[in-house]
C-alpha atoms as a PDB file:
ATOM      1  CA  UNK A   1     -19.021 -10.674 -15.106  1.00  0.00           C
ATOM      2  CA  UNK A   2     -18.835 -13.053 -17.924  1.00  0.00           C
ATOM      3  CA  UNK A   3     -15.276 -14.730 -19.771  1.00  0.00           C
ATOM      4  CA  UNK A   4     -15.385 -12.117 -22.696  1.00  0.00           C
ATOM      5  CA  UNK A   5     -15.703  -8.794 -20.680  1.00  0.00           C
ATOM      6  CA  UNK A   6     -13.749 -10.075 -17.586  1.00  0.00           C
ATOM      7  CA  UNK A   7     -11.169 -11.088 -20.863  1.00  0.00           C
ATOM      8  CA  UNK A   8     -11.825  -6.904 -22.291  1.00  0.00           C
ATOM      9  CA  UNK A   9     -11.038  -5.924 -18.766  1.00  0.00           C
ATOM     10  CA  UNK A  10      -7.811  -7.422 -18.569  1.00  0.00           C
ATOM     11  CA  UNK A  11      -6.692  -5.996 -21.501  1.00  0.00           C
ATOM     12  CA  UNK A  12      -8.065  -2.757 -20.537  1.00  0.00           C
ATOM     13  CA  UNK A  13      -6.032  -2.881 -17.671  1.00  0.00           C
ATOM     14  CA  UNK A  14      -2.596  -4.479 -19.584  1.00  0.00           C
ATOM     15  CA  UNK A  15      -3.445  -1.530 -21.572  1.00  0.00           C
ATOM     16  CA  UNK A  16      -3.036   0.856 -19.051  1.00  0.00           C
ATOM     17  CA  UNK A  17       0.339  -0.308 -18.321  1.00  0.00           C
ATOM     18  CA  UNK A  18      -0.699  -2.630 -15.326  1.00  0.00           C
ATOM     19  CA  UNK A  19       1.515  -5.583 -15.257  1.00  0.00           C
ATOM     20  CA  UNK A  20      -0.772  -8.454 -16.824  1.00  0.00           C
ATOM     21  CA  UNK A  21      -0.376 -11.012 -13.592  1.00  0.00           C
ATOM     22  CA  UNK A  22      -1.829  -8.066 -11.521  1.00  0.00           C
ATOM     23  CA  UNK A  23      -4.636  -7.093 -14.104  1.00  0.00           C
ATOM     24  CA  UNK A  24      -5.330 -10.770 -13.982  1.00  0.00           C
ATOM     25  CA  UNK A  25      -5.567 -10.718 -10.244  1.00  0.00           C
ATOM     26  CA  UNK A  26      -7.311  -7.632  -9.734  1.00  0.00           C
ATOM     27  CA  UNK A  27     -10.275  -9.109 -12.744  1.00  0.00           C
ATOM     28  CA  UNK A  28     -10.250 -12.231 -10.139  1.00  0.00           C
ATOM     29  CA  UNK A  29     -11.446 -10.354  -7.543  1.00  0.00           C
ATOM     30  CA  UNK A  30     -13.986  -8.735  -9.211  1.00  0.00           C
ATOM     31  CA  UNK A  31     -15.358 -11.811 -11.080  1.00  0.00           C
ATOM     32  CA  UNK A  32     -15.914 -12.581  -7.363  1.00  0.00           C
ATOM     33  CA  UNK A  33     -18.042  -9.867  -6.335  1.00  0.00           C
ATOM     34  CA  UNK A  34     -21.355  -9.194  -6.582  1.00  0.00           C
ATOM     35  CA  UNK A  35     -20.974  -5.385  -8.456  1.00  0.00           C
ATOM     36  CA  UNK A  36     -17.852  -5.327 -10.137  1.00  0.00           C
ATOM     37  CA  UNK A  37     -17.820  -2.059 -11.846  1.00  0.00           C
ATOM     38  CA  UNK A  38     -17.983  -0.422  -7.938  1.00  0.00           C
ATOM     39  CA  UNK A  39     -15.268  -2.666  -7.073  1.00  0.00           C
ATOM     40  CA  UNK A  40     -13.116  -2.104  -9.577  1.00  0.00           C
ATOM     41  CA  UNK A  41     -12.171   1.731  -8.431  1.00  0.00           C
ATOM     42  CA  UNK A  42     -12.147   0.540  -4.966  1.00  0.00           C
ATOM     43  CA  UNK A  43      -9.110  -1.815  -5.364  1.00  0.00           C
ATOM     44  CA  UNK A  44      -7.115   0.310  -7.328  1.00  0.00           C
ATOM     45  CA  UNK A  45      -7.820   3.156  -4.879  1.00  0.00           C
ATOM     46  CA  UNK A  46      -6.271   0.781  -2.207  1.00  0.00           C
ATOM     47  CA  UNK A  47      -3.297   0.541  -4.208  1.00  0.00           C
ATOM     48  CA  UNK A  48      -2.692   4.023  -5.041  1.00  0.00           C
ATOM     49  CA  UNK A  49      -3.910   4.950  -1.873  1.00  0.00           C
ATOM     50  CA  UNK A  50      -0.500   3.974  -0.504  1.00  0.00           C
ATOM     51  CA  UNK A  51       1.697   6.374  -3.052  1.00  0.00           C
ATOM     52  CA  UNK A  52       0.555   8.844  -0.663  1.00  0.00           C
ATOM     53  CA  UNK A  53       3.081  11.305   0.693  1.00  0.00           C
ATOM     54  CA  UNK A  54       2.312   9.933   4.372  1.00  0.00           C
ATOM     55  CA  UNK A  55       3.282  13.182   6.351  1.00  0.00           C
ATOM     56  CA  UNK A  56       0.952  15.284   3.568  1.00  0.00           C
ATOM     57  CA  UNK A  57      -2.191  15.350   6.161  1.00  0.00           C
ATOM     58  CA  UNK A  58       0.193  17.798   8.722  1.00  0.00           C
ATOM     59  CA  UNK A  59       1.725  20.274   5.841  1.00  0.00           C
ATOM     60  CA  UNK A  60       0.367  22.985   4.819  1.00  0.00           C
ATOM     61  CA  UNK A  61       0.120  23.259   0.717  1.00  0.00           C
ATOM     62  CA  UNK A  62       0.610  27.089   0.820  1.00  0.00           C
ATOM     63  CA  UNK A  63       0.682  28.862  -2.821  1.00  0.00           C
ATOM     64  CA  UNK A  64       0.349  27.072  -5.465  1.00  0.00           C
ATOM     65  CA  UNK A  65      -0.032  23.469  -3.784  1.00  0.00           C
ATOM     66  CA  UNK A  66       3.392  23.299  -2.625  1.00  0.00           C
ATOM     67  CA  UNK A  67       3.515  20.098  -0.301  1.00  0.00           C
ATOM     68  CA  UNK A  68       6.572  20.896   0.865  1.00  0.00           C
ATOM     69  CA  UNK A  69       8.218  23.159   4.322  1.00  0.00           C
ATOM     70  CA  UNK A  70      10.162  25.981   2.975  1.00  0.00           C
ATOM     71  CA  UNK A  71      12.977  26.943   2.816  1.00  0.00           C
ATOM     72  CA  UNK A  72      13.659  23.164   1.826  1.00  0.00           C
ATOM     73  CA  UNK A  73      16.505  22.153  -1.112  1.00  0.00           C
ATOM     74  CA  UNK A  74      15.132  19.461  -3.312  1.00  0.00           C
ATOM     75  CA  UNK A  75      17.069  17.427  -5.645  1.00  0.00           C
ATOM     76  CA  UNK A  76      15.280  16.321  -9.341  1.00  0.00           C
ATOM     77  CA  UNK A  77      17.214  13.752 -10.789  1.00  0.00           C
ATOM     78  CA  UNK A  78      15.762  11.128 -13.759  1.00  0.00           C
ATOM     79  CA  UNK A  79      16.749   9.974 -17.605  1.00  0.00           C
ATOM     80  CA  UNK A  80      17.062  12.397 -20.665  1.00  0.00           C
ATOM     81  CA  UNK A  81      13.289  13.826 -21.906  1.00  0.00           C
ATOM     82  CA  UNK A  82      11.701  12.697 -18.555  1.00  0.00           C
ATOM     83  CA  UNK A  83      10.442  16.132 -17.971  1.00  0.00           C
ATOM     84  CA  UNK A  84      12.755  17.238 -15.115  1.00  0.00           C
ATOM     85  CA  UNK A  85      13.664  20.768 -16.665  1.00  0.00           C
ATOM     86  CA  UNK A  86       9.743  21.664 -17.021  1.00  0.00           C
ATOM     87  CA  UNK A  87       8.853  20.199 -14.193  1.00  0.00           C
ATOM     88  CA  UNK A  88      11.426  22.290 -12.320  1.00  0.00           C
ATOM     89  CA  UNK A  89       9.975  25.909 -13.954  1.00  0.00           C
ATOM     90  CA  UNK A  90       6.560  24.148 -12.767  1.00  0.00           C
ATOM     91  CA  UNK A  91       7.558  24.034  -9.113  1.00  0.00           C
ATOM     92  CA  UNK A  92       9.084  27.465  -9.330  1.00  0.00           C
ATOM     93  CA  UNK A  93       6.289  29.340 -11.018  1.00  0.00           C
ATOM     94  CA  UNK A  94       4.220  27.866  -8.698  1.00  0.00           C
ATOM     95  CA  UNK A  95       6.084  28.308  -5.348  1.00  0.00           C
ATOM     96  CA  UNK A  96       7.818  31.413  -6.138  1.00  0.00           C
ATOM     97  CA  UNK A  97      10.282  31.895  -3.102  1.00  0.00           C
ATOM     98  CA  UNK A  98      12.639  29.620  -5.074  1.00  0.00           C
ATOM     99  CA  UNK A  99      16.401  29.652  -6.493  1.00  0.00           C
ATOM    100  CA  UNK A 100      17.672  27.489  -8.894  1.00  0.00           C
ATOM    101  CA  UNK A 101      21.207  25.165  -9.319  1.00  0.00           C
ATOM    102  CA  UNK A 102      21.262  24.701 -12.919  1.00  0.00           C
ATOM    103  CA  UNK A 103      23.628  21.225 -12.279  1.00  0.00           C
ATOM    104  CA  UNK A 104      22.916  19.709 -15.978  1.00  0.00           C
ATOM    105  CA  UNK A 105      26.110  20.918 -17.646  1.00  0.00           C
ATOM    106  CA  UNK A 106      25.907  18.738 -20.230  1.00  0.00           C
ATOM    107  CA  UNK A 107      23.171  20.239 -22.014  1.00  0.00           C
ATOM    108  CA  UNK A 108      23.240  23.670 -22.645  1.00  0.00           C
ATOM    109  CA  UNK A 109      19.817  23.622 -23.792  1.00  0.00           C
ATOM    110  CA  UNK A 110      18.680  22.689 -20.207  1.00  0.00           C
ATOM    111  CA  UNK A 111      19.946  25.582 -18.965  1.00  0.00           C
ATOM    112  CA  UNK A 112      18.368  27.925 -21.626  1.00  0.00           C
ATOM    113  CA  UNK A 113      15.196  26.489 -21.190  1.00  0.00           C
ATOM    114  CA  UNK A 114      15.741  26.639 -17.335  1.00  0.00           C
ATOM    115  CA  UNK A 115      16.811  30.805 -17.846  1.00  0.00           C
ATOM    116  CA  UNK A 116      13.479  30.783 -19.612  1.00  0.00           C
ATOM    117  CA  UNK A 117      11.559  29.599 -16.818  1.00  0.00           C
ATOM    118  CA  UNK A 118      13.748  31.015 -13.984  1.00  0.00           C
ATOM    119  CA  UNK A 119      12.877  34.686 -15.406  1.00  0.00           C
ATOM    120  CA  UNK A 120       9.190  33.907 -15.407  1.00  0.00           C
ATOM    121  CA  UNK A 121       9.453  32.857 -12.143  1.00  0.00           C
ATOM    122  CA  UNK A 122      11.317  35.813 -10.592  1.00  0.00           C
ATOM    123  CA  UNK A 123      13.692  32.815  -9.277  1.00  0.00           C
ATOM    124  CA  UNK A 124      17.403  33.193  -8.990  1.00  0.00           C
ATOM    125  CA  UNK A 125      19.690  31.156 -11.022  1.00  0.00           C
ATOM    126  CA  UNK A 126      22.535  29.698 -10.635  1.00  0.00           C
ATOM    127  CA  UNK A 127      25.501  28.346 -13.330  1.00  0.00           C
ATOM    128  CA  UNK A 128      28.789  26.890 -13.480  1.00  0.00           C
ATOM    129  CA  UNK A 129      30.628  24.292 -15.167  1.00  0.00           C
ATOM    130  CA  UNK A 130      30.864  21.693 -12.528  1.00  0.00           C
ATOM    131  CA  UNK A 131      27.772  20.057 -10.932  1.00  0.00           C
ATOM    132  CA  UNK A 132      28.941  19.515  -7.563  1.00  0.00           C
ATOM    133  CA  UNK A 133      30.201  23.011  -6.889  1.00  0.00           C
ATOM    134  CA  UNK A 134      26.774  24.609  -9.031  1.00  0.00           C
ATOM    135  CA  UNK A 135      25.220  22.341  -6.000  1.00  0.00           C
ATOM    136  CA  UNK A 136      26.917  24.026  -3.320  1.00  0.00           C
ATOM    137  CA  UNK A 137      26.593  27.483  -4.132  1.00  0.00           C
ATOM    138  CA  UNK A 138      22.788  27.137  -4.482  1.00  0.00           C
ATOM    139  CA  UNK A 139      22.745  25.902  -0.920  1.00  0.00           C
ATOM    140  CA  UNK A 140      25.316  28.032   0.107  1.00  0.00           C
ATOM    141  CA  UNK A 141      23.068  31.199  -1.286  1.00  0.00           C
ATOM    142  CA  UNK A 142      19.390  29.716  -0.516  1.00  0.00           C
ATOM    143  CA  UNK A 143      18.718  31.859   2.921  1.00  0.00           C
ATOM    144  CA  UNK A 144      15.193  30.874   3.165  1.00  0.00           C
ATOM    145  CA  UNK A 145      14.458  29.999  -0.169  1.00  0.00           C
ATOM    146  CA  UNK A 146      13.854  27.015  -1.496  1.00  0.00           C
ATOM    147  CA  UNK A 147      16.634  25.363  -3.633  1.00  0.00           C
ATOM    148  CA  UNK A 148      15.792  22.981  -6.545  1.00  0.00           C
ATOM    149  CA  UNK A 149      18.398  21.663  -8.221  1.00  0.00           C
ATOM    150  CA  UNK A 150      18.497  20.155 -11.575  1.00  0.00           C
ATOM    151  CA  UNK A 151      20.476  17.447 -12.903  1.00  0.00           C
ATOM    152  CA  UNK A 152      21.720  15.991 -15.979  1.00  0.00           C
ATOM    153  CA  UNK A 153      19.790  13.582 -17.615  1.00  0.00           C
ATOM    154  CA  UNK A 154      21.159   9.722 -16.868  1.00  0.00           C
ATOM    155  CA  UNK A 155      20.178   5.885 -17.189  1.00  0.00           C
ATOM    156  CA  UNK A 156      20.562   4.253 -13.755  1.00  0.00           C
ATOM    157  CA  UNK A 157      22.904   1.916 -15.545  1.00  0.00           C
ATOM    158  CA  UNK A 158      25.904   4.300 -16.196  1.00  0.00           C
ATOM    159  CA  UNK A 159      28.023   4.189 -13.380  1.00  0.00           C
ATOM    160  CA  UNK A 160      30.095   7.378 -13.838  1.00  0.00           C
ATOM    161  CA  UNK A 161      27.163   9.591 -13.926  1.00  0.00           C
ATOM    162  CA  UNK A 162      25.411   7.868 -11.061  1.00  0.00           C
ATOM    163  CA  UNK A 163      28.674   8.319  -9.308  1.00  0.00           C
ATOM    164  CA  UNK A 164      28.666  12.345  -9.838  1.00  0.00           C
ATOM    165  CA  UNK A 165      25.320  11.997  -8.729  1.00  0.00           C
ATOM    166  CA  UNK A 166      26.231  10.601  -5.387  1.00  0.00           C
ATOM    167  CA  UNK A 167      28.516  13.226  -5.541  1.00  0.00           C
ATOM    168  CA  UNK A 168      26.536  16.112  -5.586  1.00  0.00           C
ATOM    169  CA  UNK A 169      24.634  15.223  -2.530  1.00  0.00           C
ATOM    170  CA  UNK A 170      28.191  14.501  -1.031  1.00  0.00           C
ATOM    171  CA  UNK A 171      29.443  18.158  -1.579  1.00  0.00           C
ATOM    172  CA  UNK A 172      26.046  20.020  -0.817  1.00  0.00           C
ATOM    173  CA  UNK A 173      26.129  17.825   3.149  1.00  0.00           C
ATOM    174  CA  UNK A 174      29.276  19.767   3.635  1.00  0.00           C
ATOM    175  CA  UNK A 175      26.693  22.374   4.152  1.00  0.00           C
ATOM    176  CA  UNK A 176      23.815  21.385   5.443  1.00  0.00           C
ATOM    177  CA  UNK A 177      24.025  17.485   6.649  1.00  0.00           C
ATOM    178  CA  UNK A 178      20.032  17.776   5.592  1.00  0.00           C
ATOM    179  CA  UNK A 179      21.103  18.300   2.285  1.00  0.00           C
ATOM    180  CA  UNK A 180      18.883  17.238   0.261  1.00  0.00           C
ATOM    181  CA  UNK A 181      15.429  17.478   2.114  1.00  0.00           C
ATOM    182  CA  UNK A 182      13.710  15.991  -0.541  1.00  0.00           C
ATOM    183  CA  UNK A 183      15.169  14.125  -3.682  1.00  0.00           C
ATOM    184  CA  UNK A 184      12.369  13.134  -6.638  1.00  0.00           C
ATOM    185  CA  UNK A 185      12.662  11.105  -9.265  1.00  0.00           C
ATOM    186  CA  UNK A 186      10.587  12.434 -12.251  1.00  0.00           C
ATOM    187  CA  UNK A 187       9.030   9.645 -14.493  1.00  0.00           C
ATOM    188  CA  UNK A 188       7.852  10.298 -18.126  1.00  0.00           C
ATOM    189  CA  UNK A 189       4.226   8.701 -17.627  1.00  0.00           C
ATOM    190  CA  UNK A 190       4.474   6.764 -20.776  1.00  0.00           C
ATOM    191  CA  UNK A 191       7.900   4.869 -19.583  1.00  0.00           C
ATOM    192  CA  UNK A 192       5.723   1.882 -18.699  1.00  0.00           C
ATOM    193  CA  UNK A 193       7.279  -1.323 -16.146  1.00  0.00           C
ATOM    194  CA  UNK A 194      10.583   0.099 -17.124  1.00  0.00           C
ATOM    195  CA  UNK A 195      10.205   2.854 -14.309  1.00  0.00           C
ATOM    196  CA  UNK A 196      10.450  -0.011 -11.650  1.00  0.00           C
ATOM    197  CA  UNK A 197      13.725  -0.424 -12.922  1.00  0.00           C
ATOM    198  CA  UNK A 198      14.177   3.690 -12.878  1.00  0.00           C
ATOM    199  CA  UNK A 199      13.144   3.980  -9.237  1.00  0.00           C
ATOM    200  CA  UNK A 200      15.455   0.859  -8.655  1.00  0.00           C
ATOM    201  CA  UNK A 201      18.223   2.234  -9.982  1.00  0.00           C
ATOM    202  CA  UNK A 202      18.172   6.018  -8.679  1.00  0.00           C
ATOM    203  CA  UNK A 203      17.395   4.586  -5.419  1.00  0.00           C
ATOM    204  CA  UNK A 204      20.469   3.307  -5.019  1.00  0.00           C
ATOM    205  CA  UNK A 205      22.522   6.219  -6.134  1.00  0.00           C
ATOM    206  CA  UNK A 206      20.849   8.722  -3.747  1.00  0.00           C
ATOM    207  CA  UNK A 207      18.053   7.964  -1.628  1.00  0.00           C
ATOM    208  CA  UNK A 208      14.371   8.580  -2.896  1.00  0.00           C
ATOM    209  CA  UNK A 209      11.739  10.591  -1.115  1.00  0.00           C
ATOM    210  CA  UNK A 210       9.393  11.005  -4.069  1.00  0.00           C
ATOM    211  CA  UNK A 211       8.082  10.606  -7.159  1.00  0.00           C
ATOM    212  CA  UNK A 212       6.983  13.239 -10.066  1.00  0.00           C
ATOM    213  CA  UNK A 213       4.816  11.738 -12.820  1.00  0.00           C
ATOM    214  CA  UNK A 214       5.336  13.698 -16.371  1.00  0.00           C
ATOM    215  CA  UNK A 215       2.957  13.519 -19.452  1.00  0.00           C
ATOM    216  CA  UNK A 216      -0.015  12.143 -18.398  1.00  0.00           C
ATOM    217  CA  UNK A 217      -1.856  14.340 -21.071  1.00  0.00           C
ATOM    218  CA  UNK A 218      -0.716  11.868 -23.718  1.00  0.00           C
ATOM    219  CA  UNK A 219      -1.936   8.010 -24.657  1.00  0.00           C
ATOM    220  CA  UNK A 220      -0.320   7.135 -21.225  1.00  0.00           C
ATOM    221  CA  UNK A 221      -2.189   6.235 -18.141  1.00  0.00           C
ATOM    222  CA  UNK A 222       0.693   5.442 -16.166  1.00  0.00           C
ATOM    223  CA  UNK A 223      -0.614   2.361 -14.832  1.00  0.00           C
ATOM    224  CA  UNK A 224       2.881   1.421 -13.562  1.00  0.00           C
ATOM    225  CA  UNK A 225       1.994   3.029 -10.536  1.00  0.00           C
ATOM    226  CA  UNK A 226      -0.429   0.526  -9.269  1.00  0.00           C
ATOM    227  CA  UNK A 227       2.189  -2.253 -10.044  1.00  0.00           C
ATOM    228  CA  UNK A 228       4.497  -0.393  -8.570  1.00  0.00           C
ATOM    229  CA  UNK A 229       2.420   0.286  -5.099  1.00  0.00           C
ATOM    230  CA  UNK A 230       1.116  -3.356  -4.972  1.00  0.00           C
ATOM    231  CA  UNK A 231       4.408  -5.170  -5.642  1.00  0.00           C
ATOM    232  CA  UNK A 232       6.485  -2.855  -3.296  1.00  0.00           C
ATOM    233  CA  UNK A 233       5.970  -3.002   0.886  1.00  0.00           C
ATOM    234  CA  UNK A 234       6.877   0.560   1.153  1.00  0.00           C
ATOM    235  CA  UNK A 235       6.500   2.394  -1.797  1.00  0.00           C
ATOM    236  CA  UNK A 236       7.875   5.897  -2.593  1.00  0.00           C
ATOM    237  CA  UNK A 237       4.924   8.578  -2.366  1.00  0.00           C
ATOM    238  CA  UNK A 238       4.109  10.062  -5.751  1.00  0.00           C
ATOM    239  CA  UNK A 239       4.914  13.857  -4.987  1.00  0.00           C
ATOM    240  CA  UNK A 240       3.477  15.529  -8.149  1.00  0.00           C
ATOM    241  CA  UNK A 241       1.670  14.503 -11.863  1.00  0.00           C
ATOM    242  CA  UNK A 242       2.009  16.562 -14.757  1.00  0.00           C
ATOM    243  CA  UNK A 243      -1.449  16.131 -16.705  1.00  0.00           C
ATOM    244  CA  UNK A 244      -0.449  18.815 -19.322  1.00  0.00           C
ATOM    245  CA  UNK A 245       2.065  21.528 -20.484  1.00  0.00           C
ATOM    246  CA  UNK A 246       0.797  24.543 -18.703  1.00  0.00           C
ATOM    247  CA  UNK A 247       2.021  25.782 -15.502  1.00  0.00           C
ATOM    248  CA  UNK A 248      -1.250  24.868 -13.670  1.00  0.00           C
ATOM    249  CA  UNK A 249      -1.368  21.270 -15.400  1.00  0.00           C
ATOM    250  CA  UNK A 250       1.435  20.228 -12.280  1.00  0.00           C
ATOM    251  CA  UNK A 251      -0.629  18.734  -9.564  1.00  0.00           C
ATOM    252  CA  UNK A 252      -0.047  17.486  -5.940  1.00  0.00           C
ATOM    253  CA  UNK A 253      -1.040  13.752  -6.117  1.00  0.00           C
ATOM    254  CA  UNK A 254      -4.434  12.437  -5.979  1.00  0.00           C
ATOM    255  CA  UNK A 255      -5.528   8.825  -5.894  1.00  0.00           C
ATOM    256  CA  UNK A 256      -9.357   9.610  -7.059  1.00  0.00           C
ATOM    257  CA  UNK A 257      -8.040  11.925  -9.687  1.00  0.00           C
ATOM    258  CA  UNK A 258      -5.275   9.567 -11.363  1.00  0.00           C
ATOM    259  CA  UNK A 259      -7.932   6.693 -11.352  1.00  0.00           C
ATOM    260  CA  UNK A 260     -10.371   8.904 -13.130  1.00  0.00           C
ATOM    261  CA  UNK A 261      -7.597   9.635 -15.655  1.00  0.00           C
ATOM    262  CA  UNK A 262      -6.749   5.856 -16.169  1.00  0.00           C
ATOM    263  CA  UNK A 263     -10.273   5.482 -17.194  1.00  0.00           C
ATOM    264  CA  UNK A 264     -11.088   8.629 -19.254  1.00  0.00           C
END
């Protein structure tokens, strides 16, 4: 590989939303092997590789891809126009034993759109006017369903709704200490290095277990990832990437398949 295309490649990869002093490391590499094109995949494989839900080998994806035991109660938490209220009708649609906790009551048009999706679902829903206590009667209801719980949109940097974050998951442990089995972050695929800080943030609210990547369909490739998996000893496992805006366009992750994406 000579100066100018190990140069395009770099920017290829900068382009992709890979931080430059890792694009620039991973076109070192390559400059050092004999076929770099076949290389190229295989390193960023052995990133993503470990985004990788690690207990995914011994559960079974039932309907629909569902990587998850049911009945489970998942919390989806991330900023305003991330994705979380489509991703949410995704996962329902898809797993279809499933109610609802419609906790965003700040925006009413969350909750319509959520209705929306709930009825095409056949999933129960469930309102109120304060988060915490929409929280706990979801769980409270569930039997063996599985809960999913929506929240209101919020930058990890306001304190007060961070705060009645940490208190959802406070009130719903009354019930089940478990509570939540699973709490993902969803990520708008074209955030860019900004989701570090995202996953940084949340994190430290209420524990991660996951991440949800939303529309990859548009100019992003969501390269973040592969910063995000190489700069990071134990990384969050990416749970779920949206690739589109129909119901089937939700799928469980796949290393060889984001790559591909990144590159198409």
């Amino acid at each position: 590989m000579d100066a100018n295309s190990a140069d395009e490649l770099t920017e290829t990869l900068i382009a992709a939303d890979i931080a430059p002093t890792l694009a620039s490391d991973i076109v070192s590499k390559l400059r050092a092997s004999s076929d770099p094109e076949s290389e190229l995949k295989k390193i960023l494989l052995a990133h993503t590789s470990k985004l990788v839900p690690p207990s995914l080998a011994h559960r079974s994806l039932g309907e629909g891809g569902s990587i998850i035991r049911h009945p489970s109660s998942i919390l989806i938490v991330g900023v305003n126009g991330a994705g979380k209220t489509t991703t949410i009708g995704k996962l329902a649609d898809q797993w279809k034993s499933v109610i609802i906790g419609a906790c965003d009551t700040f925006r009413a048009a969350a909750n319509q759109q959520l209705d929306i999706w709930a009825k095409r679902a056949g999933a129960e829903i469930i309102h109120g006017t304060e988060p915490a206590a929409v929280a706990y009667k979801t769980i409270e209801t569930m039997g063996d369903r599985t809960a999913i719980l929506d929240t209101a949109g919020r930058l990890g940097n306001n304190e007060s709704l961070m705060a009645e974050l940490s208190k959802v998951v406070r009130v719903i442990k009354k019930l089940d200490p478990d509570a939540p089995n699973e709490t993902w972050l969803v990520l708008d695929g074209t955030t860019g290095q900004n989701a570090l800080e995202q996953i940084e943030a949340f994190n430290k609210a209420v524990p991660l277990t996951g991440l949800i990547i939303t529309k990859m369909d548009s100019s992003s490739k969501g390269g973040f990832l592969i910063t995000y998996a190489a700069q990071t000893k134990n990384p969050l496992p990416v749970r779920y990437i949206g690739y589109g805006e129909k119901i089937d366009d939700l799928h469980p992750f796949s290393p060889n398949e984001y790559i591909d994406k990144i590159f198409a």
